[in-house]
C-alpha atoms as a PDB file:
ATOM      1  CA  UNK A   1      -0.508 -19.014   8.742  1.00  0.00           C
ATOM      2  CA  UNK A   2      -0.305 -17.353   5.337  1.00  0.00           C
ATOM      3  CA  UNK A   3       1.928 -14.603   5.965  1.00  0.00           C
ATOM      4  CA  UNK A   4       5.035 -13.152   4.206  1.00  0.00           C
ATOM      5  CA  UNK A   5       7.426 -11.995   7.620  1.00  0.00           C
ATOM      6  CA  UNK A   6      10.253  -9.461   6.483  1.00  0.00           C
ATOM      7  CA  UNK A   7      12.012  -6.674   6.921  1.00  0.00           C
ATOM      8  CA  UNK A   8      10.624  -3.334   5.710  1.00  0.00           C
ATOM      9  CA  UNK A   9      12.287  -1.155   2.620  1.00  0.00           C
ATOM     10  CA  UNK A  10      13.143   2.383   2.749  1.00  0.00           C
ATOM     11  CA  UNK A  11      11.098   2.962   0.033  1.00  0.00           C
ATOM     12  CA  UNK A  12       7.712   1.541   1.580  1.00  0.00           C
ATOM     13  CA  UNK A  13       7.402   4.926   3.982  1.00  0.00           C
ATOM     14  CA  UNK A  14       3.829   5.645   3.129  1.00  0.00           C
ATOM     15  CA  UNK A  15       3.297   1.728   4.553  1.00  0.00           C
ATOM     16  CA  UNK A  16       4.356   2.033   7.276  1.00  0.00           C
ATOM     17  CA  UNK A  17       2.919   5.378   7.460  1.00  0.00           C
ATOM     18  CA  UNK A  18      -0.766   3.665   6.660  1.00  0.00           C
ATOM     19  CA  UNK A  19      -0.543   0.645   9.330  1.00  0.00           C
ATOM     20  CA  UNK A  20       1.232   3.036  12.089  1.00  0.00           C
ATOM     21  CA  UNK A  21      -2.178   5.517  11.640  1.00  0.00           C
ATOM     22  CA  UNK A  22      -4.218   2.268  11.741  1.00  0.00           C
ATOM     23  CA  UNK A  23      -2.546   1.114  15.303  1.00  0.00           C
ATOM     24  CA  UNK A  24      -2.890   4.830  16.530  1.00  0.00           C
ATOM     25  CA  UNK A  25      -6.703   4.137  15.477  1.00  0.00           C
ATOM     26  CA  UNK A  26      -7.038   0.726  17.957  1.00  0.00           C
ATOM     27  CA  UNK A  27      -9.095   0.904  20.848  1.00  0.00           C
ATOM     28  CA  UNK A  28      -6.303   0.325  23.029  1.00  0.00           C
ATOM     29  CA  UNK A  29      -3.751   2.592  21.502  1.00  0.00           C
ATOM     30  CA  UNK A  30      -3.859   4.584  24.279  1.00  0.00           C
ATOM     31  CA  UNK A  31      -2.257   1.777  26.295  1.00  0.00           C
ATOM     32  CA  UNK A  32      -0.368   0.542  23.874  1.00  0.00           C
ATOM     33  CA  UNK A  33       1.437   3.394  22.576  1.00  0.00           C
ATOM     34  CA  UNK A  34       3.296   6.936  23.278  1.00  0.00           C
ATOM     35  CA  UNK A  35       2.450   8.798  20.587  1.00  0.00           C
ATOM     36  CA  UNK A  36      -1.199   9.209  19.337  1.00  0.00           C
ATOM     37  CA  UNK A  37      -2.985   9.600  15.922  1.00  0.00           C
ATOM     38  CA  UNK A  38      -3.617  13.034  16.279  1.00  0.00           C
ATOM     39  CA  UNK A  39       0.419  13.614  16.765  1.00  0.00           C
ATOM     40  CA  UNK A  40       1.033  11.432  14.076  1.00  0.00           C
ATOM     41  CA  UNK A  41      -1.233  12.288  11.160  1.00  0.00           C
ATOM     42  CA  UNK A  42       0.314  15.743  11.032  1.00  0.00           C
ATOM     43  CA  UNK A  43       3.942  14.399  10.382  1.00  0.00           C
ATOM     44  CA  UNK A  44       5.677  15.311   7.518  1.00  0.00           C
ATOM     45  CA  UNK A  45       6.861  12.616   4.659  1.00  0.00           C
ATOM     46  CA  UNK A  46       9.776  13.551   5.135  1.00  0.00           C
ATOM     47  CA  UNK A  47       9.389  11.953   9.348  1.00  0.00           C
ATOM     48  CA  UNK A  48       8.035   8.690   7.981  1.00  0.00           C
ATOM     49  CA  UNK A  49      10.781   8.367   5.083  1.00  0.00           C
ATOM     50  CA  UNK A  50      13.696   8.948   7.635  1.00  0.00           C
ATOM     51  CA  UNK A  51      11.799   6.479   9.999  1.00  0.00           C
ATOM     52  CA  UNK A  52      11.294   3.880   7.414  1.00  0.00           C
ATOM     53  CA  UNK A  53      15.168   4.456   6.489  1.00  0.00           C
ATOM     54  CA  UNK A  54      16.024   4.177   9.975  1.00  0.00           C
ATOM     55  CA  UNK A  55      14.684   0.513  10.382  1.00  0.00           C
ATOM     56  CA  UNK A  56      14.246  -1.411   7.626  1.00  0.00           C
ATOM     57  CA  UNK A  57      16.255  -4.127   6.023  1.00  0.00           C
ATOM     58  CA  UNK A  58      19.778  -3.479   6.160  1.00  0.00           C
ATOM     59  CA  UNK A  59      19.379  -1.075   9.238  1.00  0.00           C
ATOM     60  CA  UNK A  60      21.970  -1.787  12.137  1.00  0.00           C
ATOM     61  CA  UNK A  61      20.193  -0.340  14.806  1.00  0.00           C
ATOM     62  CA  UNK A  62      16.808  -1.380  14.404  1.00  0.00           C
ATOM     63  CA  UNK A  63      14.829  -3.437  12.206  1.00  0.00           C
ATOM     64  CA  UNK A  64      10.548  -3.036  11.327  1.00  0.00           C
ATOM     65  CA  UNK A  65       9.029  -6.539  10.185  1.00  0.00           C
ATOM     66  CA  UNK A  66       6.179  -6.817   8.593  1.00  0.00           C
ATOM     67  CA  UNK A  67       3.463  -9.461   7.888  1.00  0.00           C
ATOM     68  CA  UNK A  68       2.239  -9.339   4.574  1.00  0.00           C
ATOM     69  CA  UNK A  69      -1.033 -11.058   4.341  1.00  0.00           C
ATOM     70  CA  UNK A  70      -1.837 -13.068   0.810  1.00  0.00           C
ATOM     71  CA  UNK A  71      -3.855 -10.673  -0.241  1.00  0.00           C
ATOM     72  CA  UNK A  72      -1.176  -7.874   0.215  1.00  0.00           C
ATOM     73  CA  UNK A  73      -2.520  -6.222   3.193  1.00  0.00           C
ATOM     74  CA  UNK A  74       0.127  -4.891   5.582  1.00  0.00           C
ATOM     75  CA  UNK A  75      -1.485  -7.310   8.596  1.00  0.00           C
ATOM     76  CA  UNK A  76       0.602  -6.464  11.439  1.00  0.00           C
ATOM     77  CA  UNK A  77       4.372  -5.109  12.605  1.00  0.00           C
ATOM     78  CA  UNK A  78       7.139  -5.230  15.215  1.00  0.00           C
ATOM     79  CA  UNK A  79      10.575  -3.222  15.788  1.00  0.00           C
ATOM     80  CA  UNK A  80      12.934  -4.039  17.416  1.00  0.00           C
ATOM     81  CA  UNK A  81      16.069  -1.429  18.584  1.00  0.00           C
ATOM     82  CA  UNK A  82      19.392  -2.414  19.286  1.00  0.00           C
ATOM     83  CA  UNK A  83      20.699  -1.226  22.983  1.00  0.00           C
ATOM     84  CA  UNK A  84      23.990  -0.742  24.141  1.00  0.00           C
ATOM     85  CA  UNK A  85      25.137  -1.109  27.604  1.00  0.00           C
ATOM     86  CA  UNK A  86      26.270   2.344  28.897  1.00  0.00           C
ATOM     87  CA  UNK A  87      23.352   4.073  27.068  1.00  0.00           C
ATOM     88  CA  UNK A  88      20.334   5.622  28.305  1.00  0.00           C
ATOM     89  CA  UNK A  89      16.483   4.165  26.577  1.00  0.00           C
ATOM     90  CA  UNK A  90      13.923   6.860  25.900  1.00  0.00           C
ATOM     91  CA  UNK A  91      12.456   7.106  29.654  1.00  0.00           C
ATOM     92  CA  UNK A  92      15.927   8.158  31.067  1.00  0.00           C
ATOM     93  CA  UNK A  93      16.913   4.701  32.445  1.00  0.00           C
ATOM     94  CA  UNK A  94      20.347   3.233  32.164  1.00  0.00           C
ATOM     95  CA  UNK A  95      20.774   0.166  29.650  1.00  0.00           C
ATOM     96  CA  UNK A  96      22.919  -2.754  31.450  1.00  0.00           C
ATOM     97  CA  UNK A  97      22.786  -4.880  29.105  1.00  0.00           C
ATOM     98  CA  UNK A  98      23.051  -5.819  24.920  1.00  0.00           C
ATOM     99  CA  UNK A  99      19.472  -6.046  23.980  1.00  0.00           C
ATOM    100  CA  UNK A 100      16.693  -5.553  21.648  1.00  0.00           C
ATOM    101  CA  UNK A 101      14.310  -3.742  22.620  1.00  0.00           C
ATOM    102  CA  UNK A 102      10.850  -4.358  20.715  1.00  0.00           C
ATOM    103  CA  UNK A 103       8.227  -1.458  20.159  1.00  0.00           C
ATOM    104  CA  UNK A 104       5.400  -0.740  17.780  1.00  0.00           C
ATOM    105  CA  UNK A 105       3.958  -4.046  17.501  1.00  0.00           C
ATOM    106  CA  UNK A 106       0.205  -4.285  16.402  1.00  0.00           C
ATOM    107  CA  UNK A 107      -1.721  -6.399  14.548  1.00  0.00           C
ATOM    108  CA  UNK A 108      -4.754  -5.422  12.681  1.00  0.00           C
ATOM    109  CA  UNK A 109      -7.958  -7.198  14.457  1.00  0.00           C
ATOM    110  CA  UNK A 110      -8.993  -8.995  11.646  1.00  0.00           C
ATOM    111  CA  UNK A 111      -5.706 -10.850  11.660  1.00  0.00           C
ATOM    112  CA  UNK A 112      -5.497 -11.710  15.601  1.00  0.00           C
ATOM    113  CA  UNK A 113      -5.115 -15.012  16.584  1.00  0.00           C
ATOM    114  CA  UNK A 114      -3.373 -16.912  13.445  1.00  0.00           C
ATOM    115  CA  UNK A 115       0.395 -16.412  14.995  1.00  0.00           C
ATOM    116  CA  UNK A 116       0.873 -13.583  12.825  1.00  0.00           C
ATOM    117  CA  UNK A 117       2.650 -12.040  16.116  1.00  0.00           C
ATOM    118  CA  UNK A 118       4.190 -15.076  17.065  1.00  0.00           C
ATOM    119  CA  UNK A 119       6.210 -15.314  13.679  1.00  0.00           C
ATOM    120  CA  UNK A 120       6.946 -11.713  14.084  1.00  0.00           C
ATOM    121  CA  UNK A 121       8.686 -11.562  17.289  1.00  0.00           C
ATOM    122  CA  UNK A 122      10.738 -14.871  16.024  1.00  0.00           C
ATOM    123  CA  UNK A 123      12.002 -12.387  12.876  1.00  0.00           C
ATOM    124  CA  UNK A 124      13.107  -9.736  15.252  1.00  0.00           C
ATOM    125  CA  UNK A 125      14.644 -12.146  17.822  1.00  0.00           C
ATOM    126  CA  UNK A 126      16.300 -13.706  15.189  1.00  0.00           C
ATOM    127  CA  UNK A 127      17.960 -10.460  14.019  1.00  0.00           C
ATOM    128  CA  UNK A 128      18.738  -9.592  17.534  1.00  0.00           C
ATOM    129  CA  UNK A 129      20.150 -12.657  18.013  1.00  0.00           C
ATOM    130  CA  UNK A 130      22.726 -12.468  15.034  1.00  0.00           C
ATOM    131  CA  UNK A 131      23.392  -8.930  16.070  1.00  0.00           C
ATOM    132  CA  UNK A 132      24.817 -10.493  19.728  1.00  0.00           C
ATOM    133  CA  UNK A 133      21.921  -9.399  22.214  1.00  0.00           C
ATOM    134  CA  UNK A 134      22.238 -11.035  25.609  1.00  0.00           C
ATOM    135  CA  UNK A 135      18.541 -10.640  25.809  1.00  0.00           C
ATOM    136  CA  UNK A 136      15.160  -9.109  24.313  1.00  0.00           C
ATOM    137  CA  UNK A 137      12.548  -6.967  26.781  1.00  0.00           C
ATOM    138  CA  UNK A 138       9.532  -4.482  25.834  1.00  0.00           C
ATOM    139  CA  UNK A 139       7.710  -2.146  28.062  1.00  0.00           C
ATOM    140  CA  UNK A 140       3.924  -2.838  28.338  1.00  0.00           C
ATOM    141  CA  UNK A 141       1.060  -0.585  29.933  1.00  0.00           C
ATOM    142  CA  UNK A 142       0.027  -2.403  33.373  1.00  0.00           C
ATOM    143  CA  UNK A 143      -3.360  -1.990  32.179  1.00  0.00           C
ATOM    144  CA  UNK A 144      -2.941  -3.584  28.525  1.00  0.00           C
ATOM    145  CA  UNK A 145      -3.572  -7.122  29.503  1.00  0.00           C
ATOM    146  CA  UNK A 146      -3.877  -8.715  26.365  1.00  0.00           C
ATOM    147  CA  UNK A 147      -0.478  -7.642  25.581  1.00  0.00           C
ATOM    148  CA  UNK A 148       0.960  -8.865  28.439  1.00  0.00           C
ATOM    149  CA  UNK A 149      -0.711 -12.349  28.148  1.00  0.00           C
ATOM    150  CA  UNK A 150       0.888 -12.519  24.562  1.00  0.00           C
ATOM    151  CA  UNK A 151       4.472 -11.484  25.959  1.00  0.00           C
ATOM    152  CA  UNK A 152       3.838 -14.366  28.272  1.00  0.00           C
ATOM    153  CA  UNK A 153       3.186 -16.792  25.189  1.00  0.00           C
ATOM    154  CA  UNK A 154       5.973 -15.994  23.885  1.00  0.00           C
ATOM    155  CA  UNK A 155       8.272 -16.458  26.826  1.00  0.00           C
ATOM    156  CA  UNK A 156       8.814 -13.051  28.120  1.00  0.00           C
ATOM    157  CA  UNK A 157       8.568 -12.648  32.026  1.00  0.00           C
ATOM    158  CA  UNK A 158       8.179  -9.166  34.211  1.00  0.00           C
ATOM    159  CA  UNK A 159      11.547  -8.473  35.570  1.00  0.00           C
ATOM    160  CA  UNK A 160      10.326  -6.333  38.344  1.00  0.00           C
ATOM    161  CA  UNK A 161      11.166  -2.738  36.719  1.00  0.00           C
ATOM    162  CA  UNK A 162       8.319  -0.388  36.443  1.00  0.00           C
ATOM    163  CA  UNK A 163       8.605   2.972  33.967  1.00  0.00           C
ATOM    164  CA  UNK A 164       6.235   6.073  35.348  1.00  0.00           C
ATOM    165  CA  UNK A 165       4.040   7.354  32.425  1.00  0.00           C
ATOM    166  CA  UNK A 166       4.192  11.009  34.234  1.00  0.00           C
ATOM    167  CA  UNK A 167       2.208  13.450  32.700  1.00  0.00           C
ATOM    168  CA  UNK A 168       0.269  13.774  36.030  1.00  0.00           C
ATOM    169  CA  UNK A 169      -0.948  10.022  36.484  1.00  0.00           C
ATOM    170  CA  UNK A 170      -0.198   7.034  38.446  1.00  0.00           C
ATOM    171  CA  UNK A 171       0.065   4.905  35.919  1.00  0.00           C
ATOM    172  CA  UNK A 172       2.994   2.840  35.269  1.00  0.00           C
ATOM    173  CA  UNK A 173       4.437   0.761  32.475  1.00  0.00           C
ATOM    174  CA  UNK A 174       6.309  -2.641  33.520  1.00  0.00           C
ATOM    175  CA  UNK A 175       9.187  -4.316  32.166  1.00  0.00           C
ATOM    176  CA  UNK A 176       8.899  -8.026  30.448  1.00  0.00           C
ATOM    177  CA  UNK A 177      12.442  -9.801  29.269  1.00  0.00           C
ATOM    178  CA  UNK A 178      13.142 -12.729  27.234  1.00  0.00           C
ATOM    179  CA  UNK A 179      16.295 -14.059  28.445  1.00  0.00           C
ATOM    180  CA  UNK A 180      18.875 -15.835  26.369  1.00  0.00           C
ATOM    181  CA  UNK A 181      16.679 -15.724  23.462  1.00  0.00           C
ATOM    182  CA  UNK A 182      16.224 -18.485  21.381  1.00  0.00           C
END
């Protein structure tokens, strides 16, 4: 693997701007994703500079790594967020537990398959893991089986919790966790 793994900078907004549009772009953004390209395009700089701020190296509350192909190409990305026991997450459910919480992760196709998401989701354990998390989970579409066979891979198991998408549909997103990560 020939990848740089880091941490975002605030100042790399249009970045993360570019490879968020090119996720929103996948095939399977629909399943992978809550937000779409059409939302996204349309957001302001000034969105994607306070969303850069919010997560990138330094951040306490959440953390964007990147893999930075050889060639400088922005290859692929994870976040992870920092929940508190006592909080609600973004669907409304109660957190019961320290964790991180990891979200946005894509890899551009061309870099699949060389463990570019493998080294990410060690960087953002890692950080989780010196910020005291008692363990890591995501929320994957039931019908995005790729993901789900990677979250697998990399050690994370369904924990039995499903999320309703709403909106008028039966479908459902499930819970994976990583348990004392290491």
């Amino acid at each position: 693997m020939n990848y740089v793994i880091r941490s975002i900078r605030a100042a790399e907004w249009a970045a993360v701007k570019d490879l968020r549009l090119a996720a929103l772009q996948d095939p399977v953004a629909h399943l992978a994703f809550l937000d779409s390209y059409d939302e996204a395009v349309v957001r302001s700089d000034s969105f994607w500079q306070e969303r850069a701020e919010g997560a990138c190296e330094g951040a306490e509350k959440a953390q964007q790594f990147v893999g930075i192909a050889a060639d400088g190409v922005w290859a692929g990305t994870a976040t992870v967020l920092l929940e508190e026991p006592g909080t609600t997450d973004w669907a409304g459910n109660r957190i019961e537990h320290r964790q991180g919480h990891v979200v946005g992760v894509y890899v551009r196709p061309e870099h699949r398959g060389k463990g570019l998401s493998e080294a990410l989701f060690e960087a953002g354990t890692a950080w989780a893991q010196k910020a005291g998390v008692e363990r890591m989970r995501l929320i994957v579409h039931e019908d995005n089986l790729r993901a789900q066979g990677l979250y697998r891979k990399l050690g994370f198991k369904p924990s039995g919790v499903t999320v309703p998408l709403g909106k008028g549909t039966d479908e459902a997103e499930l819970e994976y966790v990583l348990e004392r990560p290491v």
